[in-house]
Structures are given as structure tokens and as C-alpha cells.
Protein backbone atom coordinates (compact mmCIF):
# COMPACT_ATOMS: atom_id res chain seq x y z
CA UNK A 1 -17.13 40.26 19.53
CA UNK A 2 -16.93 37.51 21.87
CA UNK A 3 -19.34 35.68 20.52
CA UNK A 4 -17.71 36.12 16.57
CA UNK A 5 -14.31 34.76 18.48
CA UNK A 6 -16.23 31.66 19.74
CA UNK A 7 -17.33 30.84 16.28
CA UNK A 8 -13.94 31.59 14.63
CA UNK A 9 -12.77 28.45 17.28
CA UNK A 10 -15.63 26.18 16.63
CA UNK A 11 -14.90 26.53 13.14
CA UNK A 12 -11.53 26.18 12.98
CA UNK A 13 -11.95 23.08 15.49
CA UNK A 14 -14.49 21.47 12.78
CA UNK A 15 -12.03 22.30 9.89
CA UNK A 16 -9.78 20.45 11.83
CA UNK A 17 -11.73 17.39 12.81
CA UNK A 18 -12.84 17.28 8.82
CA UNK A 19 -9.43 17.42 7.87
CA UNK A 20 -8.24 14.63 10.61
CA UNK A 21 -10.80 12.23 9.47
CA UNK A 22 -9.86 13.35 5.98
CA UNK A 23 -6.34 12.12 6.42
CA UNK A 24 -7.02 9.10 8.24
CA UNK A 25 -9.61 8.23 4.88
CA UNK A 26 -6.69 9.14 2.68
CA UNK A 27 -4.35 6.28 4.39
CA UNK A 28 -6.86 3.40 4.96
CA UNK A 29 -7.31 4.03 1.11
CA UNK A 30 -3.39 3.82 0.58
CA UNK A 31 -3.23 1.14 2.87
CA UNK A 32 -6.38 -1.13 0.85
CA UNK A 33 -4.44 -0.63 -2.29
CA UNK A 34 -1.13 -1.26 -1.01
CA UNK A 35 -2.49 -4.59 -0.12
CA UNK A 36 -4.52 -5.19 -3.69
CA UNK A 37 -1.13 -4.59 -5.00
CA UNK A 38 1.23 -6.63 -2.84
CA UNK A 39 -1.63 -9.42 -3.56
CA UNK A 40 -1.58 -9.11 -6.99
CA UNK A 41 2.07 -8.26 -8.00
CA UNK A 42 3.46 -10.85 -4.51
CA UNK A 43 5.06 -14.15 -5.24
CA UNK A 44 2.05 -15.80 -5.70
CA UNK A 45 0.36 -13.01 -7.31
CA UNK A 46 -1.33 -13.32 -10.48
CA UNK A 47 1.10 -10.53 -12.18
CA UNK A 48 4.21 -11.92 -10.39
CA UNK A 49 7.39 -10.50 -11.23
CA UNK A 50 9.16 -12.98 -14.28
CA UNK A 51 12.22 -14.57 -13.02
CA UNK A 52 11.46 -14.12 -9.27
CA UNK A 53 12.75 -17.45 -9.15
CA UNK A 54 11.61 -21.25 -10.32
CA UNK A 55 8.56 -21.30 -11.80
CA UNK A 56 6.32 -23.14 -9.24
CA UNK A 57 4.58 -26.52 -10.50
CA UNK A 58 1.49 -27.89 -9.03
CA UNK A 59 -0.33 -31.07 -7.91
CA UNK A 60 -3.25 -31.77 -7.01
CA UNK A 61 -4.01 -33.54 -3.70
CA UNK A 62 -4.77 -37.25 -3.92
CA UNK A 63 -7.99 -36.57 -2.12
CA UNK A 64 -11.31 -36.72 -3.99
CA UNK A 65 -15.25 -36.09 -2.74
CA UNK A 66 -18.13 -37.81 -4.18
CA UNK A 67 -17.86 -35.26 -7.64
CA UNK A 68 -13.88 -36.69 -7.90
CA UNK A 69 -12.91 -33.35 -7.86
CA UNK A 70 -9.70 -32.43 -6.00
CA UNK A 71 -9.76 -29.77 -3.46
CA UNK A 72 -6.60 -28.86 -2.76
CA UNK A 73 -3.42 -27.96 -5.04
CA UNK A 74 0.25 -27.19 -3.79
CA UNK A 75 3.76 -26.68 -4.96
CA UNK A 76 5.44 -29.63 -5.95
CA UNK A 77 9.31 -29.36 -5.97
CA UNK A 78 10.46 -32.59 -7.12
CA UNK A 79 7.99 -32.55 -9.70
CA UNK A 80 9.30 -33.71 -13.28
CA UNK A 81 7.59 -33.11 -16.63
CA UNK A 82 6.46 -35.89 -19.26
């Protein structure tokens, strides 16, 4: 009998461990996609929310390598369109 007891606590002790690590799985998941969505659906989000404000306009920086390609783009907010 004793021995049936012992197992009866071991398992419940592994049920519980599973089901612990089970959880704590469940909300790094929740945690990854509440971030994939924030990124994608944020203010500078590719599926950002119409009328969140101005639409942004961008420059490029004035700064070129060797290829005269521009690195770097940012918000202009005086910019005005031809």
C-alpha cells in the first residue's frame, strides 16, 4: 500500500510539473504573437490602423556609399509634394 501511495504522489507531482511547463509554453506563445501583432498592426506596422493620424512621408538621407545608394530613410514633417 505504501508503496502504491508513493506512486500516486510521484505521479501527481509529474502531472503537475507537465502541466506547469505546459502553461508557461502556452504564454511565451501568447506573448511571441502578441508581439508579431503589435509589430505588424503598431504605428509603423505594415497593416497600420487607417487614419491613426498623418500619413508619414519619407526622405532619404543625403548620405550615399560607393553603390549611391542611401541607407537610411526617416519621417519628414515639413515635407511638401510636387
Amino acid at each position: 500500500m505504501h508503496a502504491t501511495g508513493l506512486l500516486c504522489a510521484a505521479e501527481r507531482s509529474r502531472r503537475a510539473a507537465a502541466r506547469a511547463a505546459e502553461e508557461e509554453a502556452a504564454a511565451a506563445t501568447a506573448r511571441a504573437w502578441r508581439d508579431v501583432r503589435r509589430a505588424l498592426t503598431g504605428e509603423r506596422g505594415l497593416w497600420a490602423a487607417p487614419g491613426g493620424g498623418p500619413e508619414p512621408h519619407w526622405r532619404l538621407d543625403s548620405l550615399e556609399d560607393p553603390s549611391r545608394r542611401h541607407a537610411l530613410a526617416y519621417t519628414s514633417h515639413m515635407c511638401t509634394l510636387i
